[in-house]
N, C-alpha and C. Protein backbone atom coordinates (compact mmCIF):
# COMPACT_ATOMS: atom_id res chain seq x y z
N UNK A 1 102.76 89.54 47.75
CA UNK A 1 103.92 88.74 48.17
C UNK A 1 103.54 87.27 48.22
N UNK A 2 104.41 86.39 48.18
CA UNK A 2 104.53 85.21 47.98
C UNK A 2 104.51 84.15 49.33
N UNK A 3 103.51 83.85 49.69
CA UNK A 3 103.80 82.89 51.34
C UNK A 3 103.81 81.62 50.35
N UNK A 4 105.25 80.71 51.35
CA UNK A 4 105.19 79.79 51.20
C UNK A 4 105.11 78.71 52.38
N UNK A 5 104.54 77.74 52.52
CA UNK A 5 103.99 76.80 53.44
C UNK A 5 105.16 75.85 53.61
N UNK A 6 105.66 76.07 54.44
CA UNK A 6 107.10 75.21 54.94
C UNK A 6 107.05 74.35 56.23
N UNK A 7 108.02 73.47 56.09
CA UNK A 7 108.67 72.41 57.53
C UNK A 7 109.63 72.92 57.10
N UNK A 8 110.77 72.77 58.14
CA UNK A 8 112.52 72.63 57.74
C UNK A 8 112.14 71.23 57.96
N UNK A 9 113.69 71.64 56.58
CA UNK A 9 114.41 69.72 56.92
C UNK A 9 113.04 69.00 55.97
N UNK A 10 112.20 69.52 54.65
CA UNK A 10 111.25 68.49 54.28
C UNK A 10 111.27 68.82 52.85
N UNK A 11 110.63 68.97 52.13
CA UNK A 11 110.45 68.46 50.67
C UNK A 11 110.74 69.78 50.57
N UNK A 12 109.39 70.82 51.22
CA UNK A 12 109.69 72.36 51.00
C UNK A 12 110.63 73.27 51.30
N UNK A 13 112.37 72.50 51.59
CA UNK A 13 113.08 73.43 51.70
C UNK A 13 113.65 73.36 50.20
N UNK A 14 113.27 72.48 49.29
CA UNK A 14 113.82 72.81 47.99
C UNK A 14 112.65 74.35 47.06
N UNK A 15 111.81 74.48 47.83
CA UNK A 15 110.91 75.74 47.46
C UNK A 15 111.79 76.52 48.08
N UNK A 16 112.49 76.85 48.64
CA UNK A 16 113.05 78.17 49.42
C UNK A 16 114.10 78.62 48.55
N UNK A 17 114.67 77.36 48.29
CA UNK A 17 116.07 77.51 47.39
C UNK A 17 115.57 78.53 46.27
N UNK A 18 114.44 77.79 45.60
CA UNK A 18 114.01 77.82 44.00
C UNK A 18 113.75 79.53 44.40
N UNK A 19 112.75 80.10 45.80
CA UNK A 19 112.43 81.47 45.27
C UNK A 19 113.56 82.04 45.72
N UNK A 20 114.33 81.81 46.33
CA UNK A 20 115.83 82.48 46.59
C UNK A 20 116.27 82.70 44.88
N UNK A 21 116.19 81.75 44.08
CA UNK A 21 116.82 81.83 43.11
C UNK A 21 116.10 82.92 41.83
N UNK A 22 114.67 82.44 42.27
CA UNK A 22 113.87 83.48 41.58
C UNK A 22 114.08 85.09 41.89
N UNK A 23 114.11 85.02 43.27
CA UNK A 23 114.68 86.65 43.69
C UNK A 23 113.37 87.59 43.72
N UNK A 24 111.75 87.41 43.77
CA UNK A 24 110.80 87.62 44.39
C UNK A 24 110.43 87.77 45.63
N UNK A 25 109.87 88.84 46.08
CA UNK A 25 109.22 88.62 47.74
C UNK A 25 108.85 87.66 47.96
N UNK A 26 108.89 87.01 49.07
CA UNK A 26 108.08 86.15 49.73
C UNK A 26 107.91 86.05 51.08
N UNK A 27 107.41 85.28 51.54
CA UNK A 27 107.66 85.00 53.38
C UNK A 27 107.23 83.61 53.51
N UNK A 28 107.96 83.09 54.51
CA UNK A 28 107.98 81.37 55.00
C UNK A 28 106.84 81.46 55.95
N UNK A 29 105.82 80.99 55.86
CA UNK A 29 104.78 80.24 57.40
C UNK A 29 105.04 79.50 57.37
N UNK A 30 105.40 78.43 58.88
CA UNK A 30 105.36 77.51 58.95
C UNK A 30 104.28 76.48 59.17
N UNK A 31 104.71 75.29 58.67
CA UNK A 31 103.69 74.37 58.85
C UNK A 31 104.28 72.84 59.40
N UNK A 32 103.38 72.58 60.92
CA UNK A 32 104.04 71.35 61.44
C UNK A 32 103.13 70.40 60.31
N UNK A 33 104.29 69.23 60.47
CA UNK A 33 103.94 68.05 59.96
C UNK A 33 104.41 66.99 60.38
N UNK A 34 103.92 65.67 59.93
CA UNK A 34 104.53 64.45 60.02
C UNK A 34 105.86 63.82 59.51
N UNK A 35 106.82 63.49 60.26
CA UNK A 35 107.99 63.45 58.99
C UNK A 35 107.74 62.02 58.76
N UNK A 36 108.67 61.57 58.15
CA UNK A 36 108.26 60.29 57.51
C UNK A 36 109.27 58.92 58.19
N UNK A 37 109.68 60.01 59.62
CA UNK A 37 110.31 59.02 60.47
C UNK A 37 109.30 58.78 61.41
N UNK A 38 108.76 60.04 61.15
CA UNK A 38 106.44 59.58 62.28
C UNK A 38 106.89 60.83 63.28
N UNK A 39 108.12 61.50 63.46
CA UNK A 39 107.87 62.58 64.44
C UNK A 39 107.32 63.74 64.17
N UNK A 40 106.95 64.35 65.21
CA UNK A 40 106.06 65.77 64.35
C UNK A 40 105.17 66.14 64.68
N UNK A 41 104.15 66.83 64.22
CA UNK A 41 102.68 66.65 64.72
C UNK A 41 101.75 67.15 63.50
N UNK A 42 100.49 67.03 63.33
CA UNK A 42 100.13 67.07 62.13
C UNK A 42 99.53 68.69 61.83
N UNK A 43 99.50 68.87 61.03
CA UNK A 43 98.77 70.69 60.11
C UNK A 43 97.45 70.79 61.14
N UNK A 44 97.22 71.82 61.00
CA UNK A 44 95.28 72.10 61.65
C UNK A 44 94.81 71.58 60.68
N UNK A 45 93.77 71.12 60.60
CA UNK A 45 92.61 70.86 59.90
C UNK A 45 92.12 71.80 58.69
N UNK A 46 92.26 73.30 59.08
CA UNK A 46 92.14 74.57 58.17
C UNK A 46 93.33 74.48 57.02
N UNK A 47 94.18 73.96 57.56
CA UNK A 47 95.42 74.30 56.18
C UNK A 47 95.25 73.08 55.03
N UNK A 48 94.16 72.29 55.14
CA UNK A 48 93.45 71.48 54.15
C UNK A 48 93.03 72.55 53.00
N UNK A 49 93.03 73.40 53.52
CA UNK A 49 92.40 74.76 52.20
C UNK A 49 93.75 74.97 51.53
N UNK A 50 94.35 74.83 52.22
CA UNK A 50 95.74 75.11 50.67
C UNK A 50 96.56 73.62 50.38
N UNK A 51 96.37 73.11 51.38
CA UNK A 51 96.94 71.78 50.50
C UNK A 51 95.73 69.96 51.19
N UNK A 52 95.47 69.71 50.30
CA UNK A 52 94.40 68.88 50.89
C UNK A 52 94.76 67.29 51.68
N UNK A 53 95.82 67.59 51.42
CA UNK A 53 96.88 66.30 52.37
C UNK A 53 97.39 66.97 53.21
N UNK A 54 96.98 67.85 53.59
CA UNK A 54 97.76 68.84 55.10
C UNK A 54 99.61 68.28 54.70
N UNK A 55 100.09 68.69 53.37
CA UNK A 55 101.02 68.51 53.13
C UNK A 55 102.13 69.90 52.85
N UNK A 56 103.56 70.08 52.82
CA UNK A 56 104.07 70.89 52.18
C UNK A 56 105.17 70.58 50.76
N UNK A 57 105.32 71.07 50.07
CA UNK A 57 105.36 72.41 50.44
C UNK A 57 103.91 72.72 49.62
N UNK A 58 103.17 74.54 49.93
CA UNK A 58 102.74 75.02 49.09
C UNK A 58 102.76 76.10 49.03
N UNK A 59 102.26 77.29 48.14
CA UNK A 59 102.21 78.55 48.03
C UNK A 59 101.06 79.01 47.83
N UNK A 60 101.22 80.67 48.05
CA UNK A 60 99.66 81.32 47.76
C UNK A 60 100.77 82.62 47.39
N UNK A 61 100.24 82.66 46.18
CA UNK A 61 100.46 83.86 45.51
C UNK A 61 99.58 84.58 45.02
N UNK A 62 99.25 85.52 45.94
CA UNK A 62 97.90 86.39 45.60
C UNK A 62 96.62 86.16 45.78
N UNK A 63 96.30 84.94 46.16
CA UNK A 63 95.10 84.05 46.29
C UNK A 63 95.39 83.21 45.14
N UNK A 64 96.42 82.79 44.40
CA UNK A 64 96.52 81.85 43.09
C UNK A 64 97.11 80.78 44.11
N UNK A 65 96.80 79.53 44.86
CA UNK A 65 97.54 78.10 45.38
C UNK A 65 97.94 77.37 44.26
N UNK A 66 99.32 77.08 45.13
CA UNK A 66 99.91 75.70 44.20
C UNK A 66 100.13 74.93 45.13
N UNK A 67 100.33 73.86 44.99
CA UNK A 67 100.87 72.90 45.93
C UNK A 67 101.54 71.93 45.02
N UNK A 68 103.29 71.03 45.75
CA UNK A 68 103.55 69.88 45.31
C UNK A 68 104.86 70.38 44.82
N UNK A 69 105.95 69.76 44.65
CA UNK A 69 107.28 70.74 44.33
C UNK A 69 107.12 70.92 42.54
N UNK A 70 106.70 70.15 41.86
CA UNK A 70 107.24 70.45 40.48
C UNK A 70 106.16 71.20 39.92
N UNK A 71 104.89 71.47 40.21
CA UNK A 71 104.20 72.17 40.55
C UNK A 71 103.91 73.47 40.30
N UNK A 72 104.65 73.99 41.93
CA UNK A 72 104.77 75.26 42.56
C UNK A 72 106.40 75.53 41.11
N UNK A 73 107.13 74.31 40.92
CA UNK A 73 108.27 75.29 40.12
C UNK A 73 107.62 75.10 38.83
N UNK A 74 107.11 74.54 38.14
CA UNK A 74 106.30 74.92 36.60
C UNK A 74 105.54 76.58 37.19
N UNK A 75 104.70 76.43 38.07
CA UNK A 75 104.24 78.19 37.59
C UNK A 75 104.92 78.85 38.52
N UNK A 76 105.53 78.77 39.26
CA UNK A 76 106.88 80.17 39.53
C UNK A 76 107.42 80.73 38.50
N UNK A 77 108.11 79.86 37.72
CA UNK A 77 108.87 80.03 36.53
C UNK A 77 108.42 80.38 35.63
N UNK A 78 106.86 79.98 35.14
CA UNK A 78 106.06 80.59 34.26
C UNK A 78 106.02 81.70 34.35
N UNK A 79 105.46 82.10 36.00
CA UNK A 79 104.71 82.96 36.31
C UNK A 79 105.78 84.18 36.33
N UNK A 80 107.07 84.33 37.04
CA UNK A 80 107.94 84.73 36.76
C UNK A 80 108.95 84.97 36.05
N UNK A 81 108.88 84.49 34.62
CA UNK A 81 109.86 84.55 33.28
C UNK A 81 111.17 84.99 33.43
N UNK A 82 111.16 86.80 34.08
CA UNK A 82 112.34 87.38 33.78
C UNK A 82 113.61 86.55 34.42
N UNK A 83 113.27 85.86 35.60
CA UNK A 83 114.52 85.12 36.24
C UNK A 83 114.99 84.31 35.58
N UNK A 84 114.61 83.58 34.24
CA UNK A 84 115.39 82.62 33.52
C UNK A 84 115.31 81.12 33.64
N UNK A 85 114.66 80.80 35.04
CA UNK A 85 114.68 79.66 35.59
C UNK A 85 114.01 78.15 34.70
N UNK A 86 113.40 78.72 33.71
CA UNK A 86 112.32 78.00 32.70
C UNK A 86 112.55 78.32 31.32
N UNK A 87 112.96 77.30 30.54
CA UNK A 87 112.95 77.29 28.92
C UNK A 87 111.47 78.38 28.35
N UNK A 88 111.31 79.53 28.04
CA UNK A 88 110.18 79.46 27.16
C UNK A 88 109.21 78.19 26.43
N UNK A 89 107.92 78.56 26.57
CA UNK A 89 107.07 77.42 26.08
C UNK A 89 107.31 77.93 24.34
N UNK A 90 107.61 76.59 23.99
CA UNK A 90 108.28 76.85 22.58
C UNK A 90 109.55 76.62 22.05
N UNK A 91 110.23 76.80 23.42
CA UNK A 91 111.92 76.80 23.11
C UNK A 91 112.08 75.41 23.03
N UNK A 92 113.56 74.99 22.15
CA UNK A 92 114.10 73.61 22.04
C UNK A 92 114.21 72.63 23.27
N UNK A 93 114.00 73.71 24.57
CA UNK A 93 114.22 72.91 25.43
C UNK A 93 113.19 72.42 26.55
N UNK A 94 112.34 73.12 25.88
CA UNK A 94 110.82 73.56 26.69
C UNK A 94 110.60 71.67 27.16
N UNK A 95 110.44 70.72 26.44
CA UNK A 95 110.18 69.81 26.25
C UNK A 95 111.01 68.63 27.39
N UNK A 96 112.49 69.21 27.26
CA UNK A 96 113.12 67.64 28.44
C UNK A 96 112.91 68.59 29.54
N UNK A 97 112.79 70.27 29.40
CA UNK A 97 112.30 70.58 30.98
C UNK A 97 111.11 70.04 31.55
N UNK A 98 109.85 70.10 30.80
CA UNK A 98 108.75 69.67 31.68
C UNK A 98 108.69 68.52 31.62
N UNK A 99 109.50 67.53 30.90
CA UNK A 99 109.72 65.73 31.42
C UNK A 99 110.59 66.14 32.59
N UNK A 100 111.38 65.99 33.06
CA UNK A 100 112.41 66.31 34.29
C UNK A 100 111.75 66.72 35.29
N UNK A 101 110.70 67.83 35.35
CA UNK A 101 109.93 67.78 36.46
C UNK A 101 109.26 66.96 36.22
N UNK A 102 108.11 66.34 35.77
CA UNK A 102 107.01 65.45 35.67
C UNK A 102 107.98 63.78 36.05
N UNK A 103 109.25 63.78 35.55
CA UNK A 103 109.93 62.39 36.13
C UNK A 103 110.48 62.88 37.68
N UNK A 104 110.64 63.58 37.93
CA UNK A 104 111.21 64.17 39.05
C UNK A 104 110.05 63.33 40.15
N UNK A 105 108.59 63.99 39.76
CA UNK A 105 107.45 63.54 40.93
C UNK A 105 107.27 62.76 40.56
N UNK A 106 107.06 62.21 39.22
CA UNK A 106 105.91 60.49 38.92
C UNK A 106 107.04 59.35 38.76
N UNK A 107 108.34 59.67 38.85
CA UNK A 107 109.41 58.30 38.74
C UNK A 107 110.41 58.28 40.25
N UNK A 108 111.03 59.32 39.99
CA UNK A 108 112.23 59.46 41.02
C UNK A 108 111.48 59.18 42.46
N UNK A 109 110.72 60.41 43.19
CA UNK A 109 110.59 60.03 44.09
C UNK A 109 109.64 59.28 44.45
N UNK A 110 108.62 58.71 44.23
CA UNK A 110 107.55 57.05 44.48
C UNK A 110 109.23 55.97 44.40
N UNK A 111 109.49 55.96 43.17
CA UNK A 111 110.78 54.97 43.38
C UNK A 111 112.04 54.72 44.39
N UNK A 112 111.95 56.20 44.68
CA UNK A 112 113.09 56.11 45.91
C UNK A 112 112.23 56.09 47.42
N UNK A 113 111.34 56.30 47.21
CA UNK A 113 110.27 55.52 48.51
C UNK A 113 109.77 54.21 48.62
N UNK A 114 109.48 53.88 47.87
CA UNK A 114 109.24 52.77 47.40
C UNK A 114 110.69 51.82 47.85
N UNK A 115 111.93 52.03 47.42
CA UNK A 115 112.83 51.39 47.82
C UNK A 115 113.21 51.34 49.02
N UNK A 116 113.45 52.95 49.60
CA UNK A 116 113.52 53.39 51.46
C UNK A 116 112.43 52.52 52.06
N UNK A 117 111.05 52.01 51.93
CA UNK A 117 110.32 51.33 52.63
C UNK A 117 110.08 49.96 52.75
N UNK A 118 111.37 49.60 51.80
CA UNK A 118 110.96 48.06 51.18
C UNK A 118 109.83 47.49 50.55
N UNK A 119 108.96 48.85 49.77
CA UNK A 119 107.67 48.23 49.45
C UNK A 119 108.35 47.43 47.75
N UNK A 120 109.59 47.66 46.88
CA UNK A 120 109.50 47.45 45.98
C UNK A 120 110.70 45.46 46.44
N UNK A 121 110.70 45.11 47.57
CA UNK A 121 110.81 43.63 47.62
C UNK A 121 111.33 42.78 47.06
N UNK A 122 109.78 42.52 46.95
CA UNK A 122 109.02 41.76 45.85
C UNK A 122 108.75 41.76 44.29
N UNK A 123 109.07 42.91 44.10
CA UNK A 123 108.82 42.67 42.51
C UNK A 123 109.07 44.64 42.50
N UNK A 124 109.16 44.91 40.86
CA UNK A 124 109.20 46.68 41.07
C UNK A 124 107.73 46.92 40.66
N UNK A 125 107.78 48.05 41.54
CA UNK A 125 106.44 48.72 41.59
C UNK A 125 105.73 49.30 40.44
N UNK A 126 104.86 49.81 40.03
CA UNK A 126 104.09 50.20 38.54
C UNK A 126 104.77 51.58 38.52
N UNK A 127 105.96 52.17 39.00
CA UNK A 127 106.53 53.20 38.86
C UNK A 127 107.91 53.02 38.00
N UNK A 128 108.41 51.55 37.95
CA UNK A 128 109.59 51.52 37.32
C UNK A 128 110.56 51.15 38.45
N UNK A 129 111.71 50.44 37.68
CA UNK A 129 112.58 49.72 38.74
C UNK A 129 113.37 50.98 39.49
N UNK A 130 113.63 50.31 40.19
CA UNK A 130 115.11 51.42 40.99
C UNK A 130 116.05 51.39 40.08
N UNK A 131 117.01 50.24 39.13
CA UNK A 131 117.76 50.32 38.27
C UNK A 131 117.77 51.03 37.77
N UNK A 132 116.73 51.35 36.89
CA UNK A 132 116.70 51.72 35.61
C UNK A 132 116.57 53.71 36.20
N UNK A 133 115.74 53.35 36.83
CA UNK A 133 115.52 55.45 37.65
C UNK A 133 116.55 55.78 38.01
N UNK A 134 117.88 54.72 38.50
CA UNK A 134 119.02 55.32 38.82
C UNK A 134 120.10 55.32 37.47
N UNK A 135 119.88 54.56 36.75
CA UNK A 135 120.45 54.43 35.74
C UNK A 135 120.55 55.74 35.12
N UNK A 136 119.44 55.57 34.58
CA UNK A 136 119.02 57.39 33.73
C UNK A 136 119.12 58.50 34.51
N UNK A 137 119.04 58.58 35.83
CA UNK A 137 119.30 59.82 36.63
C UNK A 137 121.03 60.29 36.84
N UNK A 138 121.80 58.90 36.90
CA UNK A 138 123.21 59.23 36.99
C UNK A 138 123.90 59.60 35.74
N UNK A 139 122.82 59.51 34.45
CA UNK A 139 123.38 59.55 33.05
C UNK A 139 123.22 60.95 32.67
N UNK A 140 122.07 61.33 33.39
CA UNK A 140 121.36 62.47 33.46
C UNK A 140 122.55 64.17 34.03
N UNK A 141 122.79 63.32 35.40
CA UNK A 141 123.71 64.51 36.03
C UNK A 141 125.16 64.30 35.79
N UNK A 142 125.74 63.37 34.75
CA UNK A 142 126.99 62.91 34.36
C UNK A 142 127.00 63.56 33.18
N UNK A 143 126.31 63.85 32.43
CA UNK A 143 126.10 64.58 31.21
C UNK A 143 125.76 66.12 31.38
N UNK A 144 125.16 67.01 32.51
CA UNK A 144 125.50 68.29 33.25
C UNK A 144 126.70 68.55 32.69
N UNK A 145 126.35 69.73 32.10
CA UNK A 145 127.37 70.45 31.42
C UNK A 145 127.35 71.91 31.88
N UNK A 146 127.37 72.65 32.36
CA UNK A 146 127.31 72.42 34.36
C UNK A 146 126.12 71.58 34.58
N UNK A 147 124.83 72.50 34.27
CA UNK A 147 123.51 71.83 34.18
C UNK A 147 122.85 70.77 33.88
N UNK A 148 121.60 70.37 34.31
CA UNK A 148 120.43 69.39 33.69
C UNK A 148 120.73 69.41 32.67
N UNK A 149 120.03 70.85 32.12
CA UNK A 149 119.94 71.41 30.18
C UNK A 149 120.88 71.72 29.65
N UNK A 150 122.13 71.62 30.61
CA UNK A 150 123.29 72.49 29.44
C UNK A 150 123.54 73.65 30.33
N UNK A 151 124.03 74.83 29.28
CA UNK A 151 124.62 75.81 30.25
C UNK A 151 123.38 76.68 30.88
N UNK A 152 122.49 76.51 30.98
CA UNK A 152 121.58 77.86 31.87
C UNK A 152 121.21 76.76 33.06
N UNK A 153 120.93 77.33 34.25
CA UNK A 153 120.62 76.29 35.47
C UNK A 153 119.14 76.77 35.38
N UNK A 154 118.14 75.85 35.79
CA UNK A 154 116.89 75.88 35.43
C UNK A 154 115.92 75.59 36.77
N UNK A 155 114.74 75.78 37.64
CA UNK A 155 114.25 74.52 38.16
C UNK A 155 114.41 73.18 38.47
N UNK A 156 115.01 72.72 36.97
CA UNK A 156 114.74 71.25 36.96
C UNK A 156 116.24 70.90 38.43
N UNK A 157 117.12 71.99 37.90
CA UNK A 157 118.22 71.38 38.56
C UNK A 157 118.02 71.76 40.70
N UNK A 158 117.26 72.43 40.71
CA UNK A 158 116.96 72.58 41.96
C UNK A 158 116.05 71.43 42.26
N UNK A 159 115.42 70.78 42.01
CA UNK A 159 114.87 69.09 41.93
C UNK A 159 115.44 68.11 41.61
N UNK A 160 116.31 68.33 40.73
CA UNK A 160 117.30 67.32 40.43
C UNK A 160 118.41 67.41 41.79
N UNK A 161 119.16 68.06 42.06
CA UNK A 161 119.77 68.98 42.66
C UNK A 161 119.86 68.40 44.89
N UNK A 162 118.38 68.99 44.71
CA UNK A 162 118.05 68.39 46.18
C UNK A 162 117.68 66.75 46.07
N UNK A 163 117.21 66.13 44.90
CA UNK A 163 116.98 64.22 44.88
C UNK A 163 118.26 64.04 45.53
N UNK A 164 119.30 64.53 44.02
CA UNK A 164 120.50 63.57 44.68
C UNK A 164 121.53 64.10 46.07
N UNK A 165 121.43 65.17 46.35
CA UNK A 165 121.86 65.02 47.71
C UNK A 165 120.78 64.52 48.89
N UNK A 166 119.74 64.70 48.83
CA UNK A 166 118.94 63.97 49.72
C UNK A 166 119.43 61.73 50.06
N UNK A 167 119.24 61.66 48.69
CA UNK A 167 118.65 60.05 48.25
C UNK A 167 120.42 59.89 48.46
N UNK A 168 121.17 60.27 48.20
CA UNK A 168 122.70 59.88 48.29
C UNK A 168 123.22 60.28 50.23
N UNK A 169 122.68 60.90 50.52
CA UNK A 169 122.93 60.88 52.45
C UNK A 169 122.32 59.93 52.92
N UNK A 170 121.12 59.82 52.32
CA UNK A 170 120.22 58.60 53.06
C UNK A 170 120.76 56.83 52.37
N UNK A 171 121.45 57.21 51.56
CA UNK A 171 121.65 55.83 51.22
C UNK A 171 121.27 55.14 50.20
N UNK A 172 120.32 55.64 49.55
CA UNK A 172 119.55 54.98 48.71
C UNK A 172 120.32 55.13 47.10
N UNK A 173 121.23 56.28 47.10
CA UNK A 173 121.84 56.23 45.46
C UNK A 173 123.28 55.77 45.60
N UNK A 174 124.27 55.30 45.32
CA UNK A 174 125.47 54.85 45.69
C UNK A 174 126.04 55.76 45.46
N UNK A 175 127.60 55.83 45.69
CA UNK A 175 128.62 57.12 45.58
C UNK A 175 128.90 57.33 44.21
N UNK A 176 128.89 58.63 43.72
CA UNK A 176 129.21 58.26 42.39
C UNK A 176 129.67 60.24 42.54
N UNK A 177 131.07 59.93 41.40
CA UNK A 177 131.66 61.08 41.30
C UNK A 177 130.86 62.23 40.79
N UNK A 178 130.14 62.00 40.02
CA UNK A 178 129.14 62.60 38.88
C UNK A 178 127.98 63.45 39.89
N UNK A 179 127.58 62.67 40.81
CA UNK A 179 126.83 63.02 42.04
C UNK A 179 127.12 63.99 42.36
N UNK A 180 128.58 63.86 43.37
CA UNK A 180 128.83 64.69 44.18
C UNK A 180 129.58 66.19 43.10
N UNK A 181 129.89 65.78 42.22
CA UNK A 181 130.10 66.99 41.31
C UNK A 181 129.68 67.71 41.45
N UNK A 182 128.32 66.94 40.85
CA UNK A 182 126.80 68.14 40.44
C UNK A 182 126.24 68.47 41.63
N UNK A 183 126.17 68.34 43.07
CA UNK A 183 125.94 68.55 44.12
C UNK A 183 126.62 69.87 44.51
N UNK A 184 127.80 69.44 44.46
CA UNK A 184 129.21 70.65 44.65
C UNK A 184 129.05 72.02 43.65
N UNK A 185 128.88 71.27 42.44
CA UNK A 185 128.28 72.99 41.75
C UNK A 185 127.13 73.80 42.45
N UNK A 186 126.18 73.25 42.50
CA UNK A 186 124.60 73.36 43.72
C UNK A 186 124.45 74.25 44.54
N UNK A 187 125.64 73.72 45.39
CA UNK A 187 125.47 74.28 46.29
C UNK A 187 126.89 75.28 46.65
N UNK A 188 127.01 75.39 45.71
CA UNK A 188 128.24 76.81 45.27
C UNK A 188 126.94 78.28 45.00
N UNK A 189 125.89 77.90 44.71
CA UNK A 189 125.54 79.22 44.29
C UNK A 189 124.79 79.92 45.24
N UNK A 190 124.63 81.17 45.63
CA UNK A 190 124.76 82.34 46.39
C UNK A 190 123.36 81.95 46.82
N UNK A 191 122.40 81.59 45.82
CA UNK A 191 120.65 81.70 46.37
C UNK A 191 120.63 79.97 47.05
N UNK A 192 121.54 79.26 46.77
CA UNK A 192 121.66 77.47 47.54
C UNK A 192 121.93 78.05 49.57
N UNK A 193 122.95 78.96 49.08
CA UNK A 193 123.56 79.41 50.81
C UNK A 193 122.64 79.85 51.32
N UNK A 194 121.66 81.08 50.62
CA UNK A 194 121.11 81.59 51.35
C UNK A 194 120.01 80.72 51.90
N UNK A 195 119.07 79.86 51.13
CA UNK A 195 118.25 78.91 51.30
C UNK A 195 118.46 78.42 52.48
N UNK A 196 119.83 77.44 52.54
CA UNK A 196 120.28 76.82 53.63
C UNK A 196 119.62 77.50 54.67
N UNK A 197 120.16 78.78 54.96
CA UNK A 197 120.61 79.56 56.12
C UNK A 197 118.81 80.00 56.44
N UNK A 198 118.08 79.67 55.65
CA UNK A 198 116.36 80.40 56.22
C UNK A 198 115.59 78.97 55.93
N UNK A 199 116.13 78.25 56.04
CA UNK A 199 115.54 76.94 56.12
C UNK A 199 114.84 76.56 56.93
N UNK A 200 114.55 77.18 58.43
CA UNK A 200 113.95 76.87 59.46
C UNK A 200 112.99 78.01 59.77
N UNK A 201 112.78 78.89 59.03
CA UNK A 201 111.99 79.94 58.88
C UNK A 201 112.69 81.59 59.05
């Protein structure tokens, strides 16, 4: 079975969604942390063995660790095929899926932190402007046909999925119809509810 290393309310409730959606055993441990408003309290020292920033989310599947959201959803999805959640390596689409996660962690969110902290000021950061990350991200879920990829819902859109309702409550993406669309499809589906509802363990 599948433990996954959780806070409610943090990065790793978009892992809950994803194995809801996968439809695999698992079980939630929790893990205190720091939120990034500073309340909280920090991991033991021991849970450095599965994630070395006493961070979440992560998993242990079998003794196999992942840690980090795009991550843990590249080998879920691998690792789990029959659920659909992942283009085959090979397929036409194999390719804007693993950009979408890989922009998901190395653009979207540094950039939307980066902006939430005022570190990008002064000048934009070596991650890329906020413009331009919002630019292509609203072009991105405006073009959802339901989906990221088109018609199969994938990973990517459970990352895509939780950015923009996260970054759009907090302020940081402006209102945009296209948003709340693709939000509204989201969280129409049966494994989004259930997520919700075991979000706190």
């Amino acid at each position: 079975m599948i433990t996954l290393y959780h806070a409610p309310r943090s990065r790793s409730s978009s892992m809950v969604w994803l194995l809801e959606e996968l439809g695999v055993p698992y079980r939630i441990e929790l893990v205190p942390i720091i939120y990034g408003n500073g309340e909280g309290t920090p991991a033991p020292e021991s849970y450095r063995a599965i994630h070395p920033h006493k961070k979440v989310p992560a998993i242990d599947d079998a003794g196999k660790i992942a840690f980090e959201c795009a991550g843990i959803a590249q080998y879920l999805c691998d690792a789990y095929p029959d659920a659909g959640l992942a283009p085959r390596i090979g397929a036409p689409e194999r390719a804007a899926y693993d950009t979408l996660l890989a922009y998901w962690a190395g653009v979207i969110n540094p950039i939307a932190t980066a902006r939430f902290r005022g570190w990008d000021k002064d000048g934009p950061t070596g991650f890329g402007t906020f413009e331009d990350m919002e630019a292509f991200l609203s072009a991105k879920v405006a073009a959802a046909s339901p989906f990221i990829l088109g018609a199969h819902f994938t990973a990517a859109d459970v990352l895509y999925g939780g950015a923009v309702e996260f970054f759009t409550g907090a302020g940081l993406l402006p209102k945009r119809d296209a948003y709340e669309a693709y939000a509204s499809r989201l969280n129409a589906r049966p494994a989004r509810q259930r997520a919700l509802e075991k979000d706190n363990g």
